[in-house]
PDB file of N, CA and C in Angstrom:
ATOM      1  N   UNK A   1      12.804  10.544  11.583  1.00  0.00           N
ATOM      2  CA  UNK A   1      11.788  10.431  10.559  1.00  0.00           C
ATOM      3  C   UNK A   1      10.434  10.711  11.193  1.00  0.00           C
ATOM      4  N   UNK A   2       9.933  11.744  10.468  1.00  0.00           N
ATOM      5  CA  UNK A   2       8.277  12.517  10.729  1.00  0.00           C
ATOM      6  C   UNK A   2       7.447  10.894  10.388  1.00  0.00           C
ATOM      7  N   UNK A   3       5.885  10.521  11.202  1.00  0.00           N
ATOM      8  CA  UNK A   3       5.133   9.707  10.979  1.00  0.00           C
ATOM      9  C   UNK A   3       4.251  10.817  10.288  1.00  0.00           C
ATOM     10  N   UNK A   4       3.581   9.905   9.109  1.00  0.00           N
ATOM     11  CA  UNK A   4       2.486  10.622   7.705  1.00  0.00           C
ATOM     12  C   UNK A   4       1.362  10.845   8.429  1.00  0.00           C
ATOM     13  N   UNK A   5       1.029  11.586   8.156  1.00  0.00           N
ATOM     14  CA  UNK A   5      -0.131  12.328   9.022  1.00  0.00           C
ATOM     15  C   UNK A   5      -1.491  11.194   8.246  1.00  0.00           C
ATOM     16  N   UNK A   6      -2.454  11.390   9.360  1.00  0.00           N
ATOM     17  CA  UNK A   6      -3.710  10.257   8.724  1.00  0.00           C
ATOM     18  C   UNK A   6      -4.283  11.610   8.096  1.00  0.00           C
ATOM     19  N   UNK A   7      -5.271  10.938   6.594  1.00  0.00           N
ATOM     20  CA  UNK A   7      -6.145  11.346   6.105  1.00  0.00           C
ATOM     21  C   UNK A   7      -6.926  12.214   6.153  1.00  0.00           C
ATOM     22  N   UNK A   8      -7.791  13.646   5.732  1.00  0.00           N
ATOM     23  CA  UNK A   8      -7.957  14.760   5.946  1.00  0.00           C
ATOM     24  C   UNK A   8      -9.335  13.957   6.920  1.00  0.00           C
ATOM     25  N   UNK A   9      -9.871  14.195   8.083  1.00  0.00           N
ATOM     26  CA  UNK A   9     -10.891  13.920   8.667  1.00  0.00           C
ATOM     27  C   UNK A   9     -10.675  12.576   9.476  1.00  0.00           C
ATOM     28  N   UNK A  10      -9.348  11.837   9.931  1.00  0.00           N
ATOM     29  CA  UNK A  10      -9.556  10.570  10.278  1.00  0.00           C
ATOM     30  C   UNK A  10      -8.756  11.228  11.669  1.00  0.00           C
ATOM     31  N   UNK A  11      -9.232   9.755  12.568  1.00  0.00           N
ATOM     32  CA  UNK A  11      -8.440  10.013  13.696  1.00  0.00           C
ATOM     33  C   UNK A  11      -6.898   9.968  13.603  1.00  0.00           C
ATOM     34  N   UNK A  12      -5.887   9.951  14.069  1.00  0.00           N
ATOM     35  CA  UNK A  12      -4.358   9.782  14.395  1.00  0.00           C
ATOM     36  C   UNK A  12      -3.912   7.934  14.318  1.00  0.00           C
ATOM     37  N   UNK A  13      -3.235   6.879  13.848  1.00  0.00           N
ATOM     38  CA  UNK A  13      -3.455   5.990  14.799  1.00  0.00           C
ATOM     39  C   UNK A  13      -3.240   6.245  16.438  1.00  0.00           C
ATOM     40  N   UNK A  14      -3.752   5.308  16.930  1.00  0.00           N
ATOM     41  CA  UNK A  14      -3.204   5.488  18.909  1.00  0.00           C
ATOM     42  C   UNK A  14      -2.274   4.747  19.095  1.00  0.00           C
ATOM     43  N   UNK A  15      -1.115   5.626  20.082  1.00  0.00           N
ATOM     44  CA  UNK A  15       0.182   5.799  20.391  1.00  0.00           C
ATOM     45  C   UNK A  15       0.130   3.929  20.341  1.00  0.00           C
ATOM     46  N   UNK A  16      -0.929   3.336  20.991  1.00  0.00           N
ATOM     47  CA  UNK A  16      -0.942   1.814  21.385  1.00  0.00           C
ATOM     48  C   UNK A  16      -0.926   0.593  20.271  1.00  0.00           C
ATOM     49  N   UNK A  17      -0.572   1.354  18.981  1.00  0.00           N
ATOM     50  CA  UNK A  17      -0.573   0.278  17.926  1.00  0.00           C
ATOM     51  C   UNK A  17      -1.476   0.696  16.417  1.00  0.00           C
ATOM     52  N   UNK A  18      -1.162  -0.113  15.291  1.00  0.00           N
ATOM     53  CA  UNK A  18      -2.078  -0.155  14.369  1.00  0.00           C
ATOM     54  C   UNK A  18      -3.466  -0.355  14.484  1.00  0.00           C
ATOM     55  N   UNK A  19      -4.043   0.599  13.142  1.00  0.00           N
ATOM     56  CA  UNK A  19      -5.486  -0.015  13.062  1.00  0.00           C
ATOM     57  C   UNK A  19      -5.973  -0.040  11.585  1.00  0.00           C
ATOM     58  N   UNK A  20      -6.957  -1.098  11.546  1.00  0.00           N
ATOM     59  CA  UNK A  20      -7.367  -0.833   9.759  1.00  0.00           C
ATOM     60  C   UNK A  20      -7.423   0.227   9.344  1.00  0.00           C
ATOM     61  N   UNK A  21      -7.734   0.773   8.176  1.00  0.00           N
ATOM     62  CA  UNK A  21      -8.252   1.639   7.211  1.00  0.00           C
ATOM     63  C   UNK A  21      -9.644   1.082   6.595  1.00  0.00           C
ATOM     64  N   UNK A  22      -9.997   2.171   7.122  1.00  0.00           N
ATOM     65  CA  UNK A  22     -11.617   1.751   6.382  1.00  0.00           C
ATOM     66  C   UNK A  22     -11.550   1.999   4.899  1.00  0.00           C
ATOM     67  N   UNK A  23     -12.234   1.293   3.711  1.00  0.00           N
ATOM     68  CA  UNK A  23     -12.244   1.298   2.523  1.00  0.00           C
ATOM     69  C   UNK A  23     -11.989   2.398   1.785  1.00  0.00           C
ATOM     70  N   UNK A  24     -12.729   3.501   2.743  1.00  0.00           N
ATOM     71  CA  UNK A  24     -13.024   5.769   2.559  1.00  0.00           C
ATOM     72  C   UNK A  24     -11.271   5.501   2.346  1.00  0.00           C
ATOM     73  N   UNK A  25     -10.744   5.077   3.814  1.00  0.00           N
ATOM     74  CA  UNK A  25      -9.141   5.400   4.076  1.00  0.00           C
ATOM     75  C   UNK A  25      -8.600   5.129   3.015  1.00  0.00           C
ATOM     76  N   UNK A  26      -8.639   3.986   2.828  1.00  0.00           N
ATOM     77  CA  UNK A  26      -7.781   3.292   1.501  1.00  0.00           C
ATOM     78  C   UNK A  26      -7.546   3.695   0.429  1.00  0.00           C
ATOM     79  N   UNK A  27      -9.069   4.274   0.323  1.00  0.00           N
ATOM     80  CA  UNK A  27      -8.948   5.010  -1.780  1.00  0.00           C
ATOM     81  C   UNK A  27      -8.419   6.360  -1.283  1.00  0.00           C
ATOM     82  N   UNK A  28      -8.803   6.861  -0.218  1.00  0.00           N
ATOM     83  CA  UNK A  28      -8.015   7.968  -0.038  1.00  0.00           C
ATOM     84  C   UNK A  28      -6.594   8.331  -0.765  1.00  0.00           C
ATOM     85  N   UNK A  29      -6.024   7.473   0.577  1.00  0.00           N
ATOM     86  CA  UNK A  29      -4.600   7.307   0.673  1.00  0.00           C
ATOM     87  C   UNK A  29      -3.878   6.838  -0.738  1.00  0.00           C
ATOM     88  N   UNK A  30      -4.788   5.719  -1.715  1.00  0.00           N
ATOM     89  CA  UNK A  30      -4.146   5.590  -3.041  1.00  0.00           C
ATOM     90  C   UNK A  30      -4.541   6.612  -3.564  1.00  0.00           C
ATOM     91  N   UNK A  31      -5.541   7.145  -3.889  1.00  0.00           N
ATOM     92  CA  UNK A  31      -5.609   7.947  -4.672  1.00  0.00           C
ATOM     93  C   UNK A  31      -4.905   9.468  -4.536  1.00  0.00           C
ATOM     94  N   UNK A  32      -4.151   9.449  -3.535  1.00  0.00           N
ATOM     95  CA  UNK A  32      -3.198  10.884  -3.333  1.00  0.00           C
ATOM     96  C   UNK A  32      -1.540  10.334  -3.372  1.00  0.00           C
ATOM     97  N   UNK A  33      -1.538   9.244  -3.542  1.00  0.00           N
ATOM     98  CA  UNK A  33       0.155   9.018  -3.467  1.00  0.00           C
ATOM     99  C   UNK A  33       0.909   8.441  -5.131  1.00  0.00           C
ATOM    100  N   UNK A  34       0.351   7.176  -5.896  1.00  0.00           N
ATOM    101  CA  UNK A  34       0.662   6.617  -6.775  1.00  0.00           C
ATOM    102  C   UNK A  34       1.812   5.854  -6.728  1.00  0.00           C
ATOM    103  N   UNK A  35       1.870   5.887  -5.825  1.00  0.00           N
ATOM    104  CA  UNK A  35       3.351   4.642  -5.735  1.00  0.00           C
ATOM    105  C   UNK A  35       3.361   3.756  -4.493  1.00  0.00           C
ATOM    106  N   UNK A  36       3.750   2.771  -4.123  1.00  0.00           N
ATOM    107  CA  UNK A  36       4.044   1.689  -3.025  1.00  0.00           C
ATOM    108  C   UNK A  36       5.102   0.923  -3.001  1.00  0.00           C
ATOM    109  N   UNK A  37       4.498  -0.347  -2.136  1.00  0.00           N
ATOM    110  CA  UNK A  37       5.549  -1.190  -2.058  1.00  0.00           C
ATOM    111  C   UNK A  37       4.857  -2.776  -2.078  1.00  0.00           C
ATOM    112  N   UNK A  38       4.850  -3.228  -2.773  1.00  0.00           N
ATOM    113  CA  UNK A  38       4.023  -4.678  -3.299  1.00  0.00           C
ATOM    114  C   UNK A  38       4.555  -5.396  -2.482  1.00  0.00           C
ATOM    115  N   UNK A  39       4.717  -6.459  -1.231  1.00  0.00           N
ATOM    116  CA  UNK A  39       5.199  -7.102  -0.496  1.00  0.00           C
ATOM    117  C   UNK A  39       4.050  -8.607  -0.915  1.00  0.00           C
ATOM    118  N   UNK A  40       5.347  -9.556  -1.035  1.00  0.00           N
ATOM    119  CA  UNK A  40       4.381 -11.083  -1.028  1.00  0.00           C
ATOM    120  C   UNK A  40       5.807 -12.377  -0.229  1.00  0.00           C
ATOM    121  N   UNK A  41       4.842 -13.083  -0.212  1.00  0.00           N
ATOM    122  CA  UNK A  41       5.636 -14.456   0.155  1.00  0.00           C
ATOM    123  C   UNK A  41       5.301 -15.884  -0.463  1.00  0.00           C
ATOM    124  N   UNK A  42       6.270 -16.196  -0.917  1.00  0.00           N
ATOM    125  CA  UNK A  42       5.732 -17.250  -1.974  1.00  0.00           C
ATOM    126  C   UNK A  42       5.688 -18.906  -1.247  1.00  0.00           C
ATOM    127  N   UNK A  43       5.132 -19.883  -1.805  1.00  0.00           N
ATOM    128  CA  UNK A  43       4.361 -20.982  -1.497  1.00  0.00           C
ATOM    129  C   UNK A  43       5.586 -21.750  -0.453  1.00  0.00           C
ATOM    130  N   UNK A  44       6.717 -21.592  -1.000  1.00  0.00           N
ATOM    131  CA  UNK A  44       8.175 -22.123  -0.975  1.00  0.00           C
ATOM    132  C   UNK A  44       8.622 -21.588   0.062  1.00  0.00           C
ATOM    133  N   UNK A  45       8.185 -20.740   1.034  1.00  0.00           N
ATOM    134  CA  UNK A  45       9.082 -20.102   2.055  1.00  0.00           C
ATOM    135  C   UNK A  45      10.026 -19.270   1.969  1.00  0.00           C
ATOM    136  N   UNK A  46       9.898 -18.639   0.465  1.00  0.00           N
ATOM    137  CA  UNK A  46      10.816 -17.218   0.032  1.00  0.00           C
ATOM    138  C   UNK A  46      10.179 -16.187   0.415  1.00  0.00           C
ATOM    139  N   UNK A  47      10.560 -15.399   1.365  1.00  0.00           N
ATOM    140  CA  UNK A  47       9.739 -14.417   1.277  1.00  0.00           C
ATOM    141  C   UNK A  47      10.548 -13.274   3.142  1.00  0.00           C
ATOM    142  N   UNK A  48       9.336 -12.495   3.437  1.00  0.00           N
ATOM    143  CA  UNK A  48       8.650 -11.771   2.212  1.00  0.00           C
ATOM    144  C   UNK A  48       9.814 -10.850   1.596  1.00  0.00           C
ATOM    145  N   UNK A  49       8.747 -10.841   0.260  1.00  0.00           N
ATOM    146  CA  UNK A  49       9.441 -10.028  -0.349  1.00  0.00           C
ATOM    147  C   UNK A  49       8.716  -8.307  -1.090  1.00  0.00           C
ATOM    148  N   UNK A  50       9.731  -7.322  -0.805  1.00  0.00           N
ATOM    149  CA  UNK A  50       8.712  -6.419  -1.154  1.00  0.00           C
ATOM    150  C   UNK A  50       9.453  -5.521  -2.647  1.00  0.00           C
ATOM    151  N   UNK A  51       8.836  -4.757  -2.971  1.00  0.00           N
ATOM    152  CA  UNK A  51       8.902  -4.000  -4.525  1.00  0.00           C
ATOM    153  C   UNK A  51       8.456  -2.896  -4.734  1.00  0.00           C
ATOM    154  N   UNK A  52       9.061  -2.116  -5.223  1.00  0.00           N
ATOM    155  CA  UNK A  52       8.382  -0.590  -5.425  1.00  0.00           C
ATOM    156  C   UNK A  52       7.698  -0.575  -6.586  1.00  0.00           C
ATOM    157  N   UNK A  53       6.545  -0.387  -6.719  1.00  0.00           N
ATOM    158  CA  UNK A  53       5.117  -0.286  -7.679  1.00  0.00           C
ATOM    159  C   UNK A  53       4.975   1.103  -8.110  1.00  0.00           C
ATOM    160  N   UNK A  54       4.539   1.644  -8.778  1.00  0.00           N
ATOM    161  CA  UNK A  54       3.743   3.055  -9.535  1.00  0.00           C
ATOM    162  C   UNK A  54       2.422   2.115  -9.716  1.00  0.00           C
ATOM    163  N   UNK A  55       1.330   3.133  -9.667  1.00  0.00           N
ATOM    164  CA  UNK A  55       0.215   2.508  -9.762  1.00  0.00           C
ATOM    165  C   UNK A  55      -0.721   3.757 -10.108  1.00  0.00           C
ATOM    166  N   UNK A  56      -1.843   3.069 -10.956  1.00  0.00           N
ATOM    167  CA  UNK A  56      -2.988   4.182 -10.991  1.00  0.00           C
ATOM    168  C   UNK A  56      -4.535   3.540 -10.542  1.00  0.00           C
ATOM    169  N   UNK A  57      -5.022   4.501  -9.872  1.00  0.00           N
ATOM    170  CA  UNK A  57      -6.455   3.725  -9.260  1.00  0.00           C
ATOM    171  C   UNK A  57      -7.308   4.474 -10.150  1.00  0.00           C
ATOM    172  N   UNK A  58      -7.938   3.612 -10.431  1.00  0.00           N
ATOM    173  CA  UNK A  58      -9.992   4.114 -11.600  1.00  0.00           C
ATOM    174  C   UNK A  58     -10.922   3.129 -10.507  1.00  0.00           C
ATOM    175  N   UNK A  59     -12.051   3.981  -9.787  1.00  0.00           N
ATOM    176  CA  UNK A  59     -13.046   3.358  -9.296  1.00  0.00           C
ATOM    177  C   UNK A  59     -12.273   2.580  -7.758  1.00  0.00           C
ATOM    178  N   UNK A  60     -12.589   1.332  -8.255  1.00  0.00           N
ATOM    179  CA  UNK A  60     -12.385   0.468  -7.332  1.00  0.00           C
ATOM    180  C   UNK A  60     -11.152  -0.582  -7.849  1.00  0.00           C
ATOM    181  N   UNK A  61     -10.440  -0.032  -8.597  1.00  0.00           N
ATOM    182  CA  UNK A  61      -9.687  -1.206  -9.032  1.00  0.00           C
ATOM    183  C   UNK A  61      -8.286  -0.013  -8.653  1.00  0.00           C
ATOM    184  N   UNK A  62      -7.164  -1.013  -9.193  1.00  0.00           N
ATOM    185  CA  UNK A  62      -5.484  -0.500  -8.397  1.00  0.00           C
ATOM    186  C   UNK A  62      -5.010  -1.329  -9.888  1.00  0.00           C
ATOM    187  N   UNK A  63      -4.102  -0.772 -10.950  1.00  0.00           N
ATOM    188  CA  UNK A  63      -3.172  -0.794 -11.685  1.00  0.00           C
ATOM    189  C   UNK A  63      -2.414  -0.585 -11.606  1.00  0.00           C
ATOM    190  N   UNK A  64      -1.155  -2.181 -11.569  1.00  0.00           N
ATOM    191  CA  UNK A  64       0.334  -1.768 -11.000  1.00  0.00           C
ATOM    192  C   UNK A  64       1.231  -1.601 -12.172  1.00  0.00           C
ATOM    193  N   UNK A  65       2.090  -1.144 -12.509  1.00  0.00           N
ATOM    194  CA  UNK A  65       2.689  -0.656 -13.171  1.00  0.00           C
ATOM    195  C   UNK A  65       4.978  -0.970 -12.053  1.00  0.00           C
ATOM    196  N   UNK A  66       5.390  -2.115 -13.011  1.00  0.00           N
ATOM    197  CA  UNK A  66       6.618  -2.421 -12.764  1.00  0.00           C
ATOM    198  C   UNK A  66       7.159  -3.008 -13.598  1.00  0.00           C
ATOM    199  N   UNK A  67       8.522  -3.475 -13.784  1.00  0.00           N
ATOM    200  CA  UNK A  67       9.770  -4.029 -14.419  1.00  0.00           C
ATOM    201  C   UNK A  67       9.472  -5.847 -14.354  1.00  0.00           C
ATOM    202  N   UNK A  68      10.119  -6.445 -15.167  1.00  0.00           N
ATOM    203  CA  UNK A  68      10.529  -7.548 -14.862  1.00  0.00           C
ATOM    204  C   UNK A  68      10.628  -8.036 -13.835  1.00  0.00           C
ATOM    205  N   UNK A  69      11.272  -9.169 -13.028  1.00  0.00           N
ATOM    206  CA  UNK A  69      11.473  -9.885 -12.086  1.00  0.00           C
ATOM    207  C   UNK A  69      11.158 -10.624 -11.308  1.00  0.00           C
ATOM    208  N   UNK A  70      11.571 -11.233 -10.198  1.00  0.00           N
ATOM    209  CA  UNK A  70      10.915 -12.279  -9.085  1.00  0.00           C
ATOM    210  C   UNK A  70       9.183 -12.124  -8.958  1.00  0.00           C
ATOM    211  N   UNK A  71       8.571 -10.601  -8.765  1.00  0.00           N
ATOM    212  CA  UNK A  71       7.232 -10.191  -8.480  1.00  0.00           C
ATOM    213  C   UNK A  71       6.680 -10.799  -9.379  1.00  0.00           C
ATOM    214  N   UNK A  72       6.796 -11.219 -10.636  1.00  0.00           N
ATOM    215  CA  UNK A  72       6.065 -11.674 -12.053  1.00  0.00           C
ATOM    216  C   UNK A  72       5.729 -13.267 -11.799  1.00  0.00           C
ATOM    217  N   UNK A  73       6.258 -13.328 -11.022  1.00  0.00           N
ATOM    218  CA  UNK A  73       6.517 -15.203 -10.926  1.00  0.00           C
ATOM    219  C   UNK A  73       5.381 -15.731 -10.683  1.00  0.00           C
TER     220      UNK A  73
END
C-alpha cells in the first residue's frame, strides 16, 4: 500500500513520525476527499470505535452524513 501524498505545497511527513496539519492542511484535505472515518470512545470504556462518514464542508464547518447506530448514541 502507496502512502497519500501531502497536500499540493506542504512538506512530506518525516520518515521519523507524525505531524499536525495546519488548519490550510485540514480544509484542504476535507475539502478534496468527502468521506472518512469518525473514530470515538465512549465514557464506559467502549471504544475506540470508528465509522465510515460522507461528509460535506461549507466554510468552516464539516457535515456528517451516516446511518443509524452505536455513533448516534
Amino acid at each position: 500500500m502507496s502512502a497519500t501524498p501531502a497536500p499540493a505545497g506542504v512538506e512530506p511527513t518525516p520518515a521519523d513520525g507524525p505531524r499536525a496539519l495546519s488548519a490550510a492542511e485540514c480544509r484542504e484535505v476535507l475539502a478534496r476527499t468527502g468521506w472518512g472515518v469518525l473514530a470515538t470512545a465512549d465514557a464506559d470504556g467502549e471504544g475506540p470505535y470508528g465509522v465510515p462518514v460522507g461528509y460535506a464542508l461549507a466554510g468552516d464547518r464539516v457535515y456528517l452524513a451516516t446511518g443509524p447506530g452505536r455513533k448516534l448514541r
